[in-house]
C-alpha atoms as a PDB file:
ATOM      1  CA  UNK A   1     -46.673 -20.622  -3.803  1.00  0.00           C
ATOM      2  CA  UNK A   2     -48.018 -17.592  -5.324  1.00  0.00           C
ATOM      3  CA  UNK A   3     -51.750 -17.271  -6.501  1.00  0.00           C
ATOM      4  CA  UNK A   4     -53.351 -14.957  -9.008  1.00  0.00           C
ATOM      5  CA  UNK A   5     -56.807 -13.727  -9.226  1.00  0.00           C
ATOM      6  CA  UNK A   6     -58.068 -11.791 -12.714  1.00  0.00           C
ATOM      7  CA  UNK A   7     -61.257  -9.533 -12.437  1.00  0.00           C
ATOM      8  CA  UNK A   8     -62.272  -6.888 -14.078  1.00  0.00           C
ATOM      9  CA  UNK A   9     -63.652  -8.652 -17.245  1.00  0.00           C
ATOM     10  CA  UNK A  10     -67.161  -8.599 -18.997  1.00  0.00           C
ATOM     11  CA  UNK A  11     -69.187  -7.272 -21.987  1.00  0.00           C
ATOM     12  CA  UNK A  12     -68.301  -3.749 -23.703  1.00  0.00           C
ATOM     13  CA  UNK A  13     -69.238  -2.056 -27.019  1.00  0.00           C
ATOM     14  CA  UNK A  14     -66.648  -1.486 -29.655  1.00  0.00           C
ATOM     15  CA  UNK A  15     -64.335   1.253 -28.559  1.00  0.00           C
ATOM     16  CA  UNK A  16     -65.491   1.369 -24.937  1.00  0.00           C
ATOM     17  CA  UNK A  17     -62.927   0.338 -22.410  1.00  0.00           C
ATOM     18  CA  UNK A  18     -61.914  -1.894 -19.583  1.00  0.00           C
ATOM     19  CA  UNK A  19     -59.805  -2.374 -16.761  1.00  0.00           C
ATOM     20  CA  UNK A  20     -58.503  -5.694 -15.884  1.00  0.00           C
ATOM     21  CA  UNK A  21     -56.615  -6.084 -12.285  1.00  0.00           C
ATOM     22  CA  UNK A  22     -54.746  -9.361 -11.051  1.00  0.00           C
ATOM     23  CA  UNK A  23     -54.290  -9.469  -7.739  1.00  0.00           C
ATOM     24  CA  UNK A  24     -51.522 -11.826  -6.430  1.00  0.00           C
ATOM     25  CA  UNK A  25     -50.911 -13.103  -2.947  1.00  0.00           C
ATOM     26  CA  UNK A  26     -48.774 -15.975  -1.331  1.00  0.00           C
ATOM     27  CA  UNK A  27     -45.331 -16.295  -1.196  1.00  0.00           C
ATOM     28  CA  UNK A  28     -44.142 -12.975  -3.958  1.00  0.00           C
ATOM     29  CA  UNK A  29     -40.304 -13.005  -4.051  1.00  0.00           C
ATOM     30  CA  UNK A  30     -37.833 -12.601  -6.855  1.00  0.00           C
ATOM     31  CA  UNK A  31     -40.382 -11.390  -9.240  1.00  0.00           C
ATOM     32  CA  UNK A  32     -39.063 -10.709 -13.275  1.00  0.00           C
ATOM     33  CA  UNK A  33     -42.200  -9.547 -14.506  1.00  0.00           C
ATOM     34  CA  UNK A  34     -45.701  -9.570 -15.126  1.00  0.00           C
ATOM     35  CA  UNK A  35     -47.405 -10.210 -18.089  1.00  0.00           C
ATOM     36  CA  UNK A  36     -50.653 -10.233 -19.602  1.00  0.00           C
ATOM     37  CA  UNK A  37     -52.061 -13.042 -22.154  1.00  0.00           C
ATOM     38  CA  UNK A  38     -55.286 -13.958 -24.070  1.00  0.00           C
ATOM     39  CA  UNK A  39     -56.421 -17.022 -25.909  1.00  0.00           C
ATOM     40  CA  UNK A  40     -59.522 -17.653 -27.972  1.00  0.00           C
ATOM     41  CA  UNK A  41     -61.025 -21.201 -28.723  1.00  0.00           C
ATOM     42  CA  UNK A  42     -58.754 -23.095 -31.154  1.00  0.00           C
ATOM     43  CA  UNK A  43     -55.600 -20.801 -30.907  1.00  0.00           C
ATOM     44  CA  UNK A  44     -52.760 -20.555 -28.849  1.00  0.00           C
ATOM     45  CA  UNK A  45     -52.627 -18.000 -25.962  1.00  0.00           C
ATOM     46  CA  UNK A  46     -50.760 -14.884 -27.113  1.00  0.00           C
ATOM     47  CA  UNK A  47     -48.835 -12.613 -25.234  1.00  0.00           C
ATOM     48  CA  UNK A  48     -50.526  -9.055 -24.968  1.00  0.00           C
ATOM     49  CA  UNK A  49     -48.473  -7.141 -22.285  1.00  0.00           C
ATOM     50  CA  UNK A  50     -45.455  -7.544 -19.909  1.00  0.00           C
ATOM     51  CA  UNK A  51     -43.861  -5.343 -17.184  1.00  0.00           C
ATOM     52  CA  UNK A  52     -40.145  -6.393 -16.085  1.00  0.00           C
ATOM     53  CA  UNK A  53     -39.290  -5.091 -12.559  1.00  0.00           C
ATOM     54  CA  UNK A  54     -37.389  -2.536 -13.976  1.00  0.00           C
ATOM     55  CA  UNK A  55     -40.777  -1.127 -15.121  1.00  0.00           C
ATOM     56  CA  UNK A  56     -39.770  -1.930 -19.032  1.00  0.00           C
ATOM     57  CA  UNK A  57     -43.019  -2.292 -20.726  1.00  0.00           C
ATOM     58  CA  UNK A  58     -43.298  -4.285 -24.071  1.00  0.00           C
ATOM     59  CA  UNK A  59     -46.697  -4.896 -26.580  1.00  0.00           C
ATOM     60  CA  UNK A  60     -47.916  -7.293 -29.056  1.00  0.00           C
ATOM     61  CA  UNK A  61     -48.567  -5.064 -32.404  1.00  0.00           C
ATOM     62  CA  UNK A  62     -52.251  -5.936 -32.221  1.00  0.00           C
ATOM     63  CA  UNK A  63     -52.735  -3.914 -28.978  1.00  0.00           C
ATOM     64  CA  UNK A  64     -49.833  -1.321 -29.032  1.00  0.00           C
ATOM     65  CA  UNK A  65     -51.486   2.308 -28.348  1.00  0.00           C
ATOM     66  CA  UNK A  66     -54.582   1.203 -27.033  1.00  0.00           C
ATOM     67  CA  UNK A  67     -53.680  -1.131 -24.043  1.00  0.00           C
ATOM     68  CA  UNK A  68     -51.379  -0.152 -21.336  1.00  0.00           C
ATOM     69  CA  UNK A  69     -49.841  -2.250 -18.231  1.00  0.00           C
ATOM     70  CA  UNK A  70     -49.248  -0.861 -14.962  1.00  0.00           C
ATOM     71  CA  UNK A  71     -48.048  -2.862 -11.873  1.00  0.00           C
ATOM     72  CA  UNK A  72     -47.874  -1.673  -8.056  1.00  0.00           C
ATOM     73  CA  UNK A  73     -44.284  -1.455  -6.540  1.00  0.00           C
ATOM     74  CA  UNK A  74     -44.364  -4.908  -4.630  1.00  0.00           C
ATOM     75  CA  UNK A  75     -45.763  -6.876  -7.407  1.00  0.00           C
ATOM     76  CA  UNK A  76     -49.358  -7.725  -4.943  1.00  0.00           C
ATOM     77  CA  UNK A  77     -51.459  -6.058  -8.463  1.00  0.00           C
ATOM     78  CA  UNK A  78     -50.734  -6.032 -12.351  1.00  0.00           C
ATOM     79  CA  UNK A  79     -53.463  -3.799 -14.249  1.00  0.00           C
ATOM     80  CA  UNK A  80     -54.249  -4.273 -17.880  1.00  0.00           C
ATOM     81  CA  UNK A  81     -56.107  -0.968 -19.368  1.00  0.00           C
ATOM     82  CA  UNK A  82     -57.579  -1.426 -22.535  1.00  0.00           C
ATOM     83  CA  UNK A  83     -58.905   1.248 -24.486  1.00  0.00           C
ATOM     84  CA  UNK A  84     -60.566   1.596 -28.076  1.00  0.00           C
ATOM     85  CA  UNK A  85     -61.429  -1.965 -27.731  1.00  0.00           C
ATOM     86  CA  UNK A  86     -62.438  -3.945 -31.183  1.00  0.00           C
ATOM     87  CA  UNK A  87     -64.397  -7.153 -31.631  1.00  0.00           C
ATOM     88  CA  UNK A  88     -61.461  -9.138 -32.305  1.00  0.00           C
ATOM     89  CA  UNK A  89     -59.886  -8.133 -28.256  1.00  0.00           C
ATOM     90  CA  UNK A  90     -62.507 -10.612 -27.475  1.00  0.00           C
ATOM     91  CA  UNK A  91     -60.935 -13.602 -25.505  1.00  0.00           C
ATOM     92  CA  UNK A  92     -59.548 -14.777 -22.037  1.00  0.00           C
ATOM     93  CA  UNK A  93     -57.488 -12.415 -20.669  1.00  0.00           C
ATOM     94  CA  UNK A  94     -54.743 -14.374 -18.259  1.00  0.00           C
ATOM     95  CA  UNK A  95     -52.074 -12.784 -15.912  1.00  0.00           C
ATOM     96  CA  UNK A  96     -48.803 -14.292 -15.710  1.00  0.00           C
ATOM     97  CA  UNK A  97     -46.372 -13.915 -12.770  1.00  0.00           C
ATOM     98  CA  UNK A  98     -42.870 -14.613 -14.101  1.00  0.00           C
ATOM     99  CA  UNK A  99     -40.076 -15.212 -11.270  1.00  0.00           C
ATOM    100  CA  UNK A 100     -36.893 -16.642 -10.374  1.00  0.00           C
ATOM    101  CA  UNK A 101     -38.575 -19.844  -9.624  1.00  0.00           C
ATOM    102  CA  UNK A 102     -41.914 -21.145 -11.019  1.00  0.00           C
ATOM    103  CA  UNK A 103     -43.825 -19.380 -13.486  1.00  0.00           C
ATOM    104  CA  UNK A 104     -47.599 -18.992 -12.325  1.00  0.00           C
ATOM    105  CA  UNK A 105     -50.780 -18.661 -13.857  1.00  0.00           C
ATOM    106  CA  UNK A 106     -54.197 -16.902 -13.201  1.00  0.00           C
ATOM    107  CA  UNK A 107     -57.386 -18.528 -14.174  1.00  0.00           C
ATOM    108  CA  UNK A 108     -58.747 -15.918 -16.402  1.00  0.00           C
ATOM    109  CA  UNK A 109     -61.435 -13.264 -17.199  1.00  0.00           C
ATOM    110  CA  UNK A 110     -63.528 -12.875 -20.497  1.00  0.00           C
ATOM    111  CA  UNK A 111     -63.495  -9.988 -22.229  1.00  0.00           C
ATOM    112  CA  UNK A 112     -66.324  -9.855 -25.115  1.00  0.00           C
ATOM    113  CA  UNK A 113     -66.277  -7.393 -27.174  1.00  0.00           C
ATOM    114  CA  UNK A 114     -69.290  -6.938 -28.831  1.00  0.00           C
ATOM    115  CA  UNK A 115     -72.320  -4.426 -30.106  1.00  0.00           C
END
């Protein structure tokens, strides 16, 4: 079993920034990547961000150029830096951990982005 842990969230002004960090721990083997999502009331959660192993990273069109995804080498932390950020970045930011096995789930941060 593998656990993940979002911080990082909270309240920033139009074009300020954040850093999110998701911290796993457990059982981390045969890891494909790591992703990033967010999710507002009444709409599905979208993907924002993903890192494969290789190090590949890949962006939804919303946030492309102003958010970028890091992970450490043994897949224990997955950072989300968002930059420039815009009312409508406001959501739940959730990490993803993607492996061989079971996919698993943080329990999110909010990120409100408002003046």
């Amino acid at each position: 079993q593998v656990q993940l842990v979002e911080s990082g969230g909270g309240l920033v002004q139009p074009g300020g920034s954040l850093r999110l960090s998701c911290k796993a721990s457990g059982r981390i083997t045969g890891v494909y990547a790591m992703a990033w999502y967010r999710q507002v009331p009444g709409k599905e959660r979208e993907l924002a961000a993903s890192i494969t192993a290789g190090g590949s990273t890949s962006y939804s069109d919303s946030v492309k150029g102003r958010f970028s995804i890091s992970r450490d080498k043994n897949w224990f932390y997955s950072y989300l830096q968002m930059d420039n950020l815009k009312p409508e970045d406001t959501a739940v930011y959730f990490c993803k951990m993607v492996t061989r096995g079971p996919q698993y789930w943080g329990q999110g941060t909010q990120v409100t982005v408002s003046s």
